[in-house]
N, C-alpha and C. Protein backbone atom coordinates (compact mmCIF):
# COMPACT_ATOMS: atom_id res chain seq x y z
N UNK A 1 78.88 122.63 143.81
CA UNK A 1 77.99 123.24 144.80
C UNK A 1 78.82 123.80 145.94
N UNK A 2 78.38 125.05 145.82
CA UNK A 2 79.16 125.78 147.48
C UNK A 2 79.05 124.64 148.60
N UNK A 3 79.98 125.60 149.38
CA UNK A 3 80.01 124.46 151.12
C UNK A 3 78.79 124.75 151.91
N UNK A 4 78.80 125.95 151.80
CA UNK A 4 77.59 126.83 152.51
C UNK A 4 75.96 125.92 152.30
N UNK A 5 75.68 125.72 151.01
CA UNK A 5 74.25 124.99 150.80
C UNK A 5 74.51 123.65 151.41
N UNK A 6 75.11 123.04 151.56
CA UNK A 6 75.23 121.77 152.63
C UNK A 6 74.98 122.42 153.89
N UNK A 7 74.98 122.94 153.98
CA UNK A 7 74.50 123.74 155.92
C UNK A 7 73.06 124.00 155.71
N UNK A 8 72.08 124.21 154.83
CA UNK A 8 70.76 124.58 154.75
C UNK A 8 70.33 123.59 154.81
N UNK A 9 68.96 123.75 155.13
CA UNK A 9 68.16 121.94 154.96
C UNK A 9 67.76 122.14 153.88
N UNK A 10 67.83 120.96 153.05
CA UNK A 10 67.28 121.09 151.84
C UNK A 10 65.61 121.49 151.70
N UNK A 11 65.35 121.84 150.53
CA UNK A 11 63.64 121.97 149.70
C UNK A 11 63.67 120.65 149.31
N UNK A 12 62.57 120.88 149.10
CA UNK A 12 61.72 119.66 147.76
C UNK A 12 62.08 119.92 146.82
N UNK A 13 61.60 121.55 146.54
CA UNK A 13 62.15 121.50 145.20
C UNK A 13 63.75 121.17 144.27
N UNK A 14 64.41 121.75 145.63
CA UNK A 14 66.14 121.16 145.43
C UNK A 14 66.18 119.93 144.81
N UNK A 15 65.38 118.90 145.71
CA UNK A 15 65.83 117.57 145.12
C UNK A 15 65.42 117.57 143.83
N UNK A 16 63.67 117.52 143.59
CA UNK A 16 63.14 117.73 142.36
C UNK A 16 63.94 118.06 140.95
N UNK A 17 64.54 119.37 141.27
CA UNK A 17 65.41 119.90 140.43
C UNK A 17 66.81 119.35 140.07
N UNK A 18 67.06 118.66 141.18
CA UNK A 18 68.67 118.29 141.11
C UNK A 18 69.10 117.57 140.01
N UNK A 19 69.85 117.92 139.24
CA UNK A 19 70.63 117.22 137.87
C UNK A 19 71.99 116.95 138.23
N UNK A 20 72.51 116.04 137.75
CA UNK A 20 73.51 115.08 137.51
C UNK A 20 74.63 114.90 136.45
N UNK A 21 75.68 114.90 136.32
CA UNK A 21 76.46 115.00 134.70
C UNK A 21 76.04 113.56 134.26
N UNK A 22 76.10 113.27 133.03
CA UNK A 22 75.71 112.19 132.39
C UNK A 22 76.98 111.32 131.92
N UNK A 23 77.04 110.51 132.64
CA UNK A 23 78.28 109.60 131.81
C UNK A 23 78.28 108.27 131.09
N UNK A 24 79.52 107.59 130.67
CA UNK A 24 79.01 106.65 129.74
C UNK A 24 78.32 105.91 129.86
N UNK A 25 78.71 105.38 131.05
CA UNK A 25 78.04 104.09 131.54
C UNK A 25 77.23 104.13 132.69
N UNK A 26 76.43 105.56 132.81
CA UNK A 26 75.77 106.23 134.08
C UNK A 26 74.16 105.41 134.62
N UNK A 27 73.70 105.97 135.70
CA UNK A 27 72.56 105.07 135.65
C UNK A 27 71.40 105.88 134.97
N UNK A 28 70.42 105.33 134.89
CA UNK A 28 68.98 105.59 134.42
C UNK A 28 68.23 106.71 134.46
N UNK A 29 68.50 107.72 133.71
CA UNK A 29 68.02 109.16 134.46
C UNK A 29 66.95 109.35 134.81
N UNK A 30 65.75 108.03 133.92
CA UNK A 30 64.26 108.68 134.35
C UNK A 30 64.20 108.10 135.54
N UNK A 31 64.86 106.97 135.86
CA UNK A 31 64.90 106.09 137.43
C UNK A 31 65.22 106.92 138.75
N UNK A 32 66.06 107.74 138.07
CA UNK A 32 67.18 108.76 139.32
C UNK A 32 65.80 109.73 139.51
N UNK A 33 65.30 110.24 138.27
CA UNK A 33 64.34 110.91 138.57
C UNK A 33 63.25 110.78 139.51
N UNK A 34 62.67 109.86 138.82
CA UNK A 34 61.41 109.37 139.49
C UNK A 34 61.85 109.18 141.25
N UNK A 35 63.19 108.69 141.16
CA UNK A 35 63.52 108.52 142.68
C UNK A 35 63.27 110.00 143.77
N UNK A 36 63.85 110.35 142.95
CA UNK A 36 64.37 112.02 143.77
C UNK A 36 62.87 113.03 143.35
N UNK A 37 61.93 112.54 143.05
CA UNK A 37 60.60 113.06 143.13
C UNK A 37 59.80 112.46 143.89
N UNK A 38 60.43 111.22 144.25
CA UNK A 38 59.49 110.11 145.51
C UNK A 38 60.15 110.69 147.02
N UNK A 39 61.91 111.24 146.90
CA UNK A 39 62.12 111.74 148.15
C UNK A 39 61.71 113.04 148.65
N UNK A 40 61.28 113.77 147.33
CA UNK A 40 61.24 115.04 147.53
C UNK A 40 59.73 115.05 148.33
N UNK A 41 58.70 114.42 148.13
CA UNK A 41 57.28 114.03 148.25
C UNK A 41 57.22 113.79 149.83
N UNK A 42 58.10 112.84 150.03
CA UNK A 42 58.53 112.18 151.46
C UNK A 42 58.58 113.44 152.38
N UNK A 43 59.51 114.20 151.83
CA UNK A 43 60.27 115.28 152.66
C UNK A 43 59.49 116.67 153.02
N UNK A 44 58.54 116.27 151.84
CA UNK A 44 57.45 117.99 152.09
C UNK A 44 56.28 117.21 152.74
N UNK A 45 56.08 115.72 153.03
CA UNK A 45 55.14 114.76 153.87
C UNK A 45 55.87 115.30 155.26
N UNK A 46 56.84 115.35 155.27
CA UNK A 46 58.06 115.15 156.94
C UNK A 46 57.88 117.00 157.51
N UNK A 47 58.40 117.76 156.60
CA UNK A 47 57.89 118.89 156.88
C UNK A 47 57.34 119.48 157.50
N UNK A 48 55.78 119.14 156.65
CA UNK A 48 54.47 119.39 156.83
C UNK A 48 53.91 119.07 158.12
N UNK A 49 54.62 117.93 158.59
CA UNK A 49 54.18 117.51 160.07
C UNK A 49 54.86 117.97 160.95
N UNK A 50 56.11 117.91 160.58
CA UNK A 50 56.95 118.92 161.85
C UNK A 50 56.63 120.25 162.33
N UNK A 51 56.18 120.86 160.96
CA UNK A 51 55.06 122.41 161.31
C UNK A 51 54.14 121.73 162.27
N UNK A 52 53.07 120.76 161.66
CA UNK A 52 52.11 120.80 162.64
C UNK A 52 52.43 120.62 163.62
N UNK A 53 53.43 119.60 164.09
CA UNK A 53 53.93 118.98 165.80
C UNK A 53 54.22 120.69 166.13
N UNK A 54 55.08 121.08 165.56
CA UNK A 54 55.69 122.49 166.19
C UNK A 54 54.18 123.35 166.48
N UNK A 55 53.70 123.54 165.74
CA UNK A 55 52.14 124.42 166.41
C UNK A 55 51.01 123.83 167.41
N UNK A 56 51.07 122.86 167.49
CA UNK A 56 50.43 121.73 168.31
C UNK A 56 51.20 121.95 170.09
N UNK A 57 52.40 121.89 169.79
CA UNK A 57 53.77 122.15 170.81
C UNK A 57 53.44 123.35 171.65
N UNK A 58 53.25 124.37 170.74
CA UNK A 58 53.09 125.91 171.46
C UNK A 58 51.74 125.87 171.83
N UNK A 59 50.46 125.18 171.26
CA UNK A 59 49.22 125.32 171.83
C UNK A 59 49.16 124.32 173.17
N UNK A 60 49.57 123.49 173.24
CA UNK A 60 50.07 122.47 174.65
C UNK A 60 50.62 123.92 175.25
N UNK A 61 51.65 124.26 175.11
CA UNK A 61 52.64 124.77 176.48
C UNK A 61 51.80 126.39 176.72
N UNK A 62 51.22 127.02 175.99
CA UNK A 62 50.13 128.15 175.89
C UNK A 62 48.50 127.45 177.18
N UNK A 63 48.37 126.12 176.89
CA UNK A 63 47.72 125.86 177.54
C UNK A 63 47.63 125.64 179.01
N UNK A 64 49.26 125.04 179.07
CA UNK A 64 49.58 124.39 180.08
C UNK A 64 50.24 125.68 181.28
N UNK A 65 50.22 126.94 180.99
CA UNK A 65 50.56 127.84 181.63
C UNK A 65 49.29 128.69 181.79
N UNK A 66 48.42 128.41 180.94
CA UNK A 66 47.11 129.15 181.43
C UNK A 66 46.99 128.53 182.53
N UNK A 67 46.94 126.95 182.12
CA UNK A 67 46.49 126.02 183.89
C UNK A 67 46.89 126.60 184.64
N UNK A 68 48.41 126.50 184.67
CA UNK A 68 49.47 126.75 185.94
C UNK A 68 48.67 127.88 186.66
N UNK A 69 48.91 129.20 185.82
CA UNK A 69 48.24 130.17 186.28
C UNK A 69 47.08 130.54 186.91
N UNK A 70 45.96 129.86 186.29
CA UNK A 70 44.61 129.49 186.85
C UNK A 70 44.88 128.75 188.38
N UNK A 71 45.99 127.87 188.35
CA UNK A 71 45.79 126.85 189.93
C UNK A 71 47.00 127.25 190.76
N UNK A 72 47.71 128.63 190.02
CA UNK A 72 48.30 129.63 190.79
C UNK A 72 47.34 130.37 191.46
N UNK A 73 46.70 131.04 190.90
CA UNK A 73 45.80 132.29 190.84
C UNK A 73 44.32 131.65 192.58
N UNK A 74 43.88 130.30 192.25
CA UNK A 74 43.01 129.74 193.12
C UNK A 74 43.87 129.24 193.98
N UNK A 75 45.05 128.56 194.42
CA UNK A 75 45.64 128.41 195.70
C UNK A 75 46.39 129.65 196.32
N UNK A 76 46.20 131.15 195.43
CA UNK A 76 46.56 132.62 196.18
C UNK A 76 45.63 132.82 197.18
N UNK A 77 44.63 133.02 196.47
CA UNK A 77 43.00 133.61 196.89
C UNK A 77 42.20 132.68 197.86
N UNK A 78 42.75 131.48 197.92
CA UNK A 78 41.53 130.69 199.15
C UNK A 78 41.41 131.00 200.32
């Protein structure tokens, strides 16, 4: 694997997909599997919320400058 894809954040699907060389005395592939389909699950769970926190984030600070503005706007004018 290039150097470069260690600098991206991984997908789900990356992990999902990720294969392994097989050796003699290697471990359990359906185990490795099943593992790296339980992290991949985790990670599009972790995601998924960080979008939401991040849009949640901008509707707070969208809000919080309407205020400002609004109790700018009424301590101009009194």
């Amino acid at each position: 694997m290039a150097e470069a894809h260690h600098k991206q954040p991984l997908r789900p699907w990356q992990i999902r997909e990720r294969c392994f060389n097989v050796r003699r005395r290697g471990l359990d592939p359906v185990e490795i599997r099943a593992f790296l389909h339980r992290v991949a699950d985790e990670l599009t769970a972790a995601q998924t919320a960080l979008v939401a926190v991040q849009e949640e984030n901008v509707r707070i600070k969208n809000a919080l400058r309407a205020w400002q503005s609004a109790q700018s706007a009424h301590h101009r004018y009194r």
